[in-house]
Protein backbone atom coordinates (compact mmCIF):
# COMPACT_ATOMS: atom_id res chain seq x y z
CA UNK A 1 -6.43 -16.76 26.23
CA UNK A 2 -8.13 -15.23 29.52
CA UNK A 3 -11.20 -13.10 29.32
CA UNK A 4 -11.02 -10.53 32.46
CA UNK A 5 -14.34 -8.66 32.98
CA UNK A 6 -14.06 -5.09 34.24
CA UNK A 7 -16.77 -3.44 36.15
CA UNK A 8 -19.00 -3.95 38.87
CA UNK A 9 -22.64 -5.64 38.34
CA UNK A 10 -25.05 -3.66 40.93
CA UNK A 11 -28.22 -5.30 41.67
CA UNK A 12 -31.69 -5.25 44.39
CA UNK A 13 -33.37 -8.17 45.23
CA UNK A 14 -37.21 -7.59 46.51
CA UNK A 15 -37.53 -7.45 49.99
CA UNK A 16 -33.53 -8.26 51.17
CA UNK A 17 -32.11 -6.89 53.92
CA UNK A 18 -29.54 -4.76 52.22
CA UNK A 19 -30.09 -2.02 49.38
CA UNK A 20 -27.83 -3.04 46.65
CA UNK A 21 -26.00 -6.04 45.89
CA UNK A 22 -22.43 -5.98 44.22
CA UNK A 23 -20.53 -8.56 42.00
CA UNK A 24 -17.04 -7.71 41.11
CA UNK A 25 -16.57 -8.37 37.41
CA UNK A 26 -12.63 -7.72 37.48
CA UNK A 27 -12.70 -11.07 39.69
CA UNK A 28 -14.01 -12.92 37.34
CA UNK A 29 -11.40 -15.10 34.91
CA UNK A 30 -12.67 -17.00 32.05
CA UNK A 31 -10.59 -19.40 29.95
CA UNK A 32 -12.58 -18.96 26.52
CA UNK A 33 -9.87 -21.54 25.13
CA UNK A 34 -12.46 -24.23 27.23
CA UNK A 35 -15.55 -23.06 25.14
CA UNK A 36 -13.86 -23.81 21.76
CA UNK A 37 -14.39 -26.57 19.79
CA UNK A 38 -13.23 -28.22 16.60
CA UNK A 39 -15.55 -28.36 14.19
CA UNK A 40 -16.05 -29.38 10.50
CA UNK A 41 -17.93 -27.66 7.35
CA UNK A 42 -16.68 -28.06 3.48
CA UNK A 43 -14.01 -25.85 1.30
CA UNK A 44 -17.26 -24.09 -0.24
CA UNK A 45 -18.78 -23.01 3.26
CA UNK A 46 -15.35 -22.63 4.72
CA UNK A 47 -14.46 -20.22 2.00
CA UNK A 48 -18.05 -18.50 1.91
CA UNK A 49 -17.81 -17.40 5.50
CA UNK A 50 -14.09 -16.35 5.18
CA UNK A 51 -15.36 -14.32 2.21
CA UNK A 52 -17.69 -12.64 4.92
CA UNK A 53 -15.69 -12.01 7.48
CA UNK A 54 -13.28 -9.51 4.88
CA UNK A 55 -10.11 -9.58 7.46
CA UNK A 56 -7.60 -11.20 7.28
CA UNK A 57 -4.91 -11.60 10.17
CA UNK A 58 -0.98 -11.61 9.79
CA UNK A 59 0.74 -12.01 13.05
CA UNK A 60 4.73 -12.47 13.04
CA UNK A 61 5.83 -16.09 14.44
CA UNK A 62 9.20 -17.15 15.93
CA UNK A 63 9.84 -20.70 16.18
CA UNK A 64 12.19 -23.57 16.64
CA UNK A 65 10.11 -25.62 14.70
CA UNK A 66 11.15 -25.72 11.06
CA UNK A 67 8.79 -28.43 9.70
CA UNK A 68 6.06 -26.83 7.81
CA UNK A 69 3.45 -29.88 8.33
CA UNK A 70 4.57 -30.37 11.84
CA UNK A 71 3.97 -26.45 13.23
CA UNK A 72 0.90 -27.29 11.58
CA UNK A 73 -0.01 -29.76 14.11
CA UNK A 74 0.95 -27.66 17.06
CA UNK A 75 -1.02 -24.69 16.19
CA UNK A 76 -3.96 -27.18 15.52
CA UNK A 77 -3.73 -28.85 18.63
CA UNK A 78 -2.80 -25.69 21.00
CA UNK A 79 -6.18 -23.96 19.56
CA UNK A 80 -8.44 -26.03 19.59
CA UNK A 81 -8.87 -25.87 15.80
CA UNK A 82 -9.19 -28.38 13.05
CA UNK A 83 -7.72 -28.25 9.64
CA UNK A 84 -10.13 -29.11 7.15
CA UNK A 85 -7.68 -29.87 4.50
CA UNK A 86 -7.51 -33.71 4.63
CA UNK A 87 -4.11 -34.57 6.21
CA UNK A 88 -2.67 -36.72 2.96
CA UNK A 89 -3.43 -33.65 1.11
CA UNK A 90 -2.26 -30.91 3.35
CA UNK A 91 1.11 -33.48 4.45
CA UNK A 92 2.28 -33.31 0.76
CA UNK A 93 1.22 -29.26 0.07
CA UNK A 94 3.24 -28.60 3.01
């Protein structure tokens, strides 16, 4: 996922040459897919801060893939994600 900033970012600096300095934000792309991490927490917390967050996303998903436990592992490793089911567990559930 990019991030593209719109906008300009207008600035002075004390005693340069010029009157305003410009950054152009729309030039600026940022991969936030390199900022995320895997990380761990139990069910309890896990299900306490899903409990706070009160969304819930469905998105529609075409795939080759027809192993349960396997797209599993793709969309774990393509976001950067960790399941926090233990993987004996969440091989036979699947």
């Amino acid at each position: 996922m990019i991030l593209c900033l719109l906008h300009y970012l207008v600035y002075d600096v004390t005693g340069a040459a010029s009157d305003r300095n410009c950054v152009v934000l729309n030039d600026i792309h940022i991969d936030i897919m390199d900022y995320i991490v895997p990380a761990s927490c139990t069910d309890t917390e896990f299900r306490q801060m899903w409990a706070e967050f009160e969304w819930e996303n469905k998105v529609s998903v075409n795939t080759n893939v027809t192993d349960l436990y396997e797209y599993l592992q793709h969309i774990v490793s393509s976001t950067n994600m960790k399941c926090l089911t233990p993987e004996k567990v969440s091989e036979n559930w699947l």
